[in-house]
C-alpha atoms as a PDB file:
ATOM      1  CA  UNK A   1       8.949  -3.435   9.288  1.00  0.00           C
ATOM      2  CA  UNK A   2       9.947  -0.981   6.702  1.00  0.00           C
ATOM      3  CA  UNK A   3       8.545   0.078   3.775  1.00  0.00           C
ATOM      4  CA  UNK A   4      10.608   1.690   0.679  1.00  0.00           C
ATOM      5  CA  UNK A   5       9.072   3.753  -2.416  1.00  0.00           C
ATOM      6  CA  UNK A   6      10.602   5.621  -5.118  1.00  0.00           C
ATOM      7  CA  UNK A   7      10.640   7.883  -7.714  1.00  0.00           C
ATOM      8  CA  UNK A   8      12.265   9.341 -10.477  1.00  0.00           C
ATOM      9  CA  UNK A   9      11.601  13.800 -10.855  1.00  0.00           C
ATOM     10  CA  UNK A  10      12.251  14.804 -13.616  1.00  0.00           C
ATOM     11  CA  UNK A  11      13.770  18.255 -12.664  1.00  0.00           C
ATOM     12  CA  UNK A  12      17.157  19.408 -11.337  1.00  0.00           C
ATOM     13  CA  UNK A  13      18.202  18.687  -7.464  1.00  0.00           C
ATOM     14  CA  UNK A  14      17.467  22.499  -6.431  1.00  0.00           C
ATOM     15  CA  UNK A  15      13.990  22.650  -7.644  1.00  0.00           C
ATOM     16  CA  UNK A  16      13.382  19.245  -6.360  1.00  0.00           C
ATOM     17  CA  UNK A  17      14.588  19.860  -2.938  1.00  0.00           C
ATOM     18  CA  UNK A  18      13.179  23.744  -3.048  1.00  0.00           C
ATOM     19  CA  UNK A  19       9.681  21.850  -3.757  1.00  0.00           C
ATOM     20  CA  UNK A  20       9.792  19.159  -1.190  1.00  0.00           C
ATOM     21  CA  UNK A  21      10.777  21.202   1.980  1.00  0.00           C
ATOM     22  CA  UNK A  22       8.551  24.946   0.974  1.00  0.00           C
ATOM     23  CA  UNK A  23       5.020  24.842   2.414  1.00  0.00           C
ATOM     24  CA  UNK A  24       3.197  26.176  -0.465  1.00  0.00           C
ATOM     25  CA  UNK A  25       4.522  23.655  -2.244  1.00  0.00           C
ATOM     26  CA  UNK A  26       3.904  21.025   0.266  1.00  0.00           C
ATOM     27  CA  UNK A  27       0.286  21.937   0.851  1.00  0.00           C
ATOM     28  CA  UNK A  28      -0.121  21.392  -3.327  1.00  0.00           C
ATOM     29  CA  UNK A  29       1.515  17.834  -3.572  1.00  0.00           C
ATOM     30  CA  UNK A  30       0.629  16.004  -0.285  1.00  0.00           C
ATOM     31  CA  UNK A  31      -2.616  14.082  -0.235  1.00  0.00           C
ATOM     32  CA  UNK A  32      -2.564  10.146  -1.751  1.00  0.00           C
ATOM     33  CA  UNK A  33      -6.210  10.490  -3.129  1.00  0.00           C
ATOM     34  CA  UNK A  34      -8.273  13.195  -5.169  1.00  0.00           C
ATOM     35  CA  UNK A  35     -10.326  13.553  -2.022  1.00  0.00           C
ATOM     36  CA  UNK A  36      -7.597  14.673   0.674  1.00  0.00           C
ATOM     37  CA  UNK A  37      -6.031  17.470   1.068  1.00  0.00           C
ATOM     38  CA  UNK A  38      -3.071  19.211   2.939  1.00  0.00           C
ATOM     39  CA  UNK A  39      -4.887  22.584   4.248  1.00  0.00           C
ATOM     40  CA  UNK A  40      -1.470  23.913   5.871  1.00  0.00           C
ATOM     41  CA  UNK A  41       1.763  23.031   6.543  1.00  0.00           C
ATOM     42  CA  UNK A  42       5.214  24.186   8.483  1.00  0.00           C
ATOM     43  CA  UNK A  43       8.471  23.360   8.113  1.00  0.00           C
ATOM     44  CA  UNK A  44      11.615  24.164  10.278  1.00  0.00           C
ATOM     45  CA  UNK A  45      14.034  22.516   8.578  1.00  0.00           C
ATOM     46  CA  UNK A  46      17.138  21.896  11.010  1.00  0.00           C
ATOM     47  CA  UNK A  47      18.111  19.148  13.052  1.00  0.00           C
ATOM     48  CA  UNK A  48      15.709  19.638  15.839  1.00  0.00           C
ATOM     49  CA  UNK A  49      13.016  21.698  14.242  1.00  0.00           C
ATOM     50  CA  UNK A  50       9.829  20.636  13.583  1.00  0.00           C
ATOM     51  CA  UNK A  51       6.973  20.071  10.232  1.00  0.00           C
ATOM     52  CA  UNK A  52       3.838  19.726  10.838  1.00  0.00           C
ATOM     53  CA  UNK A  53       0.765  18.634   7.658  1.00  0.00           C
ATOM     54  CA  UNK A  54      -2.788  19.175   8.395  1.00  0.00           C
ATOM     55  CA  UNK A  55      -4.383  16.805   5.912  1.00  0.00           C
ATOM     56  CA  UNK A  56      -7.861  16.626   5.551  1.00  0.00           C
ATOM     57  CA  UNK A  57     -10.774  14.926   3.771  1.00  0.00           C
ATOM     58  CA  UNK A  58     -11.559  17.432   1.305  1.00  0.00           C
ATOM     59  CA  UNK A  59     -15.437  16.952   2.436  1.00  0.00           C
ATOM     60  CA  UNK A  60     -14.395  17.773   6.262  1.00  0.00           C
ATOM     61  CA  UNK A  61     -15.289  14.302   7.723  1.00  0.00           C
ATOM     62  CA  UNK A  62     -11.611  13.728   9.452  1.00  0.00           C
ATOM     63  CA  UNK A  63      -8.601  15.200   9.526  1.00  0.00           C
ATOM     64  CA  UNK A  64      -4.835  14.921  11.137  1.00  0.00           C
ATOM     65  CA  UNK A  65      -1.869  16.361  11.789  1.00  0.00           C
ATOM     66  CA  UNK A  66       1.347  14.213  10.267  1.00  0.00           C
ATOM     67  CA  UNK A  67       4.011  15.983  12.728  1.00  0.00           C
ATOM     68  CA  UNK A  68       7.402  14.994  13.459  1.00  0.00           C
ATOM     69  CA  UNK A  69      10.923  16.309  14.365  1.00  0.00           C
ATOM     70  CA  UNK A  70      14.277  16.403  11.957  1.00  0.00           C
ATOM     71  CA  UNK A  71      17.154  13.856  12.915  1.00  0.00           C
ATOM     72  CA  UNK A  72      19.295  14.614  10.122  1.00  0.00           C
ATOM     73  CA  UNK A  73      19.660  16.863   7.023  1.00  0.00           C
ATOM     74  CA  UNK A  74      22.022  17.131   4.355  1.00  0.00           C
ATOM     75  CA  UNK A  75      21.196  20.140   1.951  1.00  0.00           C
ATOM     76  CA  UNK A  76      19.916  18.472  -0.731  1.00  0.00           C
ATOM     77  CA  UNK A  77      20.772  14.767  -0.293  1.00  0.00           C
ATOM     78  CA  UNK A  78      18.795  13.510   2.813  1.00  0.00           C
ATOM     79  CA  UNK A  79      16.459  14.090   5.643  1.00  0.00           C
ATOM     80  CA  UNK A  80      15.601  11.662   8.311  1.00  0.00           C
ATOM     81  CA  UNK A  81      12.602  12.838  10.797  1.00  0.00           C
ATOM     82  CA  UNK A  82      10.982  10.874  13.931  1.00  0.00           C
ATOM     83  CA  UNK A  83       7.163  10.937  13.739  1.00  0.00           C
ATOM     84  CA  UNK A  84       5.193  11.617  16.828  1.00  0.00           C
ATOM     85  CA  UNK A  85       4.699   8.179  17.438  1.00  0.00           C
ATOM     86  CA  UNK A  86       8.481   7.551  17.721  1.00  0.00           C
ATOM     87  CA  UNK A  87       8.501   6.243  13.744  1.00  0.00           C
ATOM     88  CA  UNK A  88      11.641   6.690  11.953  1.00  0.00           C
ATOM     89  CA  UNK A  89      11.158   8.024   7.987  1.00  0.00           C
ATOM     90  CA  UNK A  90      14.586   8.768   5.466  1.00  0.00           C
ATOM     91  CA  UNK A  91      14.462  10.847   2.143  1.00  0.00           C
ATOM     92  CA  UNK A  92      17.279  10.594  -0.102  1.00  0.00           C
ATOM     93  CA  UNK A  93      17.604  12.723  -2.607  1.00  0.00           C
ATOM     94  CA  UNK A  94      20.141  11.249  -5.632  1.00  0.00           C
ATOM     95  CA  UNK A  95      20.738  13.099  -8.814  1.00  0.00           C
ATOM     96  CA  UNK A  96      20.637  10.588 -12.087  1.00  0.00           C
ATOM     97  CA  UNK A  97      21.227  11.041 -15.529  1.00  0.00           C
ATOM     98  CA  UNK A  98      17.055  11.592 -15.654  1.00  0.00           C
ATOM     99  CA  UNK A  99      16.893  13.990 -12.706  1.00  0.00           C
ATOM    100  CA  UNK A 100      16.634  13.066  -9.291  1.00  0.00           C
ATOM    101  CA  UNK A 101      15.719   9.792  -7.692  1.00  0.00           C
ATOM    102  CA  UNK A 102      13.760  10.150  -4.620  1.00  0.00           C
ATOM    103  CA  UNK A 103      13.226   7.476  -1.856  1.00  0.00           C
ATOM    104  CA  UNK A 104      11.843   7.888   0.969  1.00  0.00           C
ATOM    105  CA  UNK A 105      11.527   4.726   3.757  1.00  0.00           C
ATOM    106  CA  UNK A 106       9.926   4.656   6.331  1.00  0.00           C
ATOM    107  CA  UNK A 107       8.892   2.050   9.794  1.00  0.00           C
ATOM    108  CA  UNK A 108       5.306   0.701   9.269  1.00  0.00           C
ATOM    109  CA  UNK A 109       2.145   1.774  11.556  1.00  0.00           C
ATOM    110  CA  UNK A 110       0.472  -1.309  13.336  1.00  0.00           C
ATOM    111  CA  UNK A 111      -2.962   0.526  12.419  1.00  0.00           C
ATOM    112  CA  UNK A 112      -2.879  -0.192   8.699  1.00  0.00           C
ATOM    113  CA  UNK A 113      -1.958  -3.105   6.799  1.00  0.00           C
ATOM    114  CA  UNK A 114       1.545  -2.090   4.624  1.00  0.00           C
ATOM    115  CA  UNK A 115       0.273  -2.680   1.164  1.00  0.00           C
ATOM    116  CA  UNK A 116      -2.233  -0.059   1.917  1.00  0.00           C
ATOM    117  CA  UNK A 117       0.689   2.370   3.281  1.00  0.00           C
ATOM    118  CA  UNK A 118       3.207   1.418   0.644  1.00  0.00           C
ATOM    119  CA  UNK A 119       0.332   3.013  -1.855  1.00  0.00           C
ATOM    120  CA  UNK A 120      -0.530   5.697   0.058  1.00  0.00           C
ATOM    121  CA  UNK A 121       3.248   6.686   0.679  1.00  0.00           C
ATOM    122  CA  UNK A 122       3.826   5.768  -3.438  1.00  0.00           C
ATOM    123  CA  UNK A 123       0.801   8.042  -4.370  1.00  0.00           C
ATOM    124  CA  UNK A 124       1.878  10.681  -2.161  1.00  0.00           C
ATOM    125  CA  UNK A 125       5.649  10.419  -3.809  1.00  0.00           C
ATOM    126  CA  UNK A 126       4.259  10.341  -7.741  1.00  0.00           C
ATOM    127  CA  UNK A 127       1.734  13.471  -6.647  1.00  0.00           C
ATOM    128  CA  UNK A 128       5.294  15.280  -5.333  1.00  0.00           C
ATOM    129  CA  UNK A 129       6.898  14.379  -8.980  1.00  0.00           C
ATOM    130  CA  UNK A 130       3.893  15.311 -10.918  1.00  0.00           C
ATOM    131  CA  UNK A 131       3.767  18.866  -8.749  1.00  0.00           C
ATOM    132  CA  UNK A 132       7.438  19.831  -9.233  1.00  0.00           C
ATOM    133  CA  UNK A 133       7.505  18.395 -12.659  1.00  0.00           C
ATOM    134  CA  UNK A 134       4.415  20.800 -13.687  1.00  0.00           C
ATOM    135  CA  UNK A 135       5.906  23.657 -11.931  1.00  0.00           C
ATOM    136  CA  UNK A 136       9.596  23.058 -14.531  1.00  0.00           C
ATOM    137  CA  UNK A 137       7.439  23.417 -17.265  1.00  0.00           C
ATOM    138  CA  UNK A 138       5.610  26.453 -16.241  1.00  0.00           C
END
């Protein structure tokens, strides 16, 4: 099954893309709740590089890796990765008269139920708008 969210960044396609694929960036927008974190993150981005997201509970009880390898990129329109687990996700990246629409979708896990990963994938989305949205206005 697949699961598709969206948003709408309010920002130009450079910044956008600049904010989604930089690791300092990364590490400030990726957790869906106040109480994860991302503590570090890597990005290769070319078709057969690698990204790897160490996201933690923010009070140390668990943590994991979200790893996977790039398919597919097209400078600021689209990237397509295979998770670890063989999962295929897509990001498109379309500019609009409001600034760019984002959607990302992705194959569901069998370990969670996919309400519960559409939100988490959603929150994780709106945290990325919020983050580059904040950084336009700095």
């Amino acid at each position: 099954m697949k699961i598709t969210v969206e948003t709408v960044v309010k920002s130009d396609i450079d910044s956008t893309w600049a904010a989604w694929n930089s690791p300092e960036d990364i590490n400030s927008w990726n957790a869906a709740s106040d109480d994860w974190h991302t503590t570090k993150s890597s990005v290769d981005l070319r078709v057969g590089g690698k990204f790897c997201y160490r996201m933690e509970a923010k009070d140390g009880s668990m943590g994991f890796d979200f790893e996977g390898a790039y398919s597919n990129i097209i400078d600021n329109k689209l990237i397509e990765y295979t998770l670890g687990d063989d999962r295929h996700v897509s990001i498109d990246f379309k500019e609009v008269e409001d600034g760019v629409k984002v959607t990302e979708t992705f194959e569901a896990e069998d370990e969670n139920n996919t309400e519960l990963q559409r939100q988490g994938w959603q929150s994780i989305l709106n945290n990325f708008a919020n983050h580059v949205e904040s950084k336009a206005k700095r």
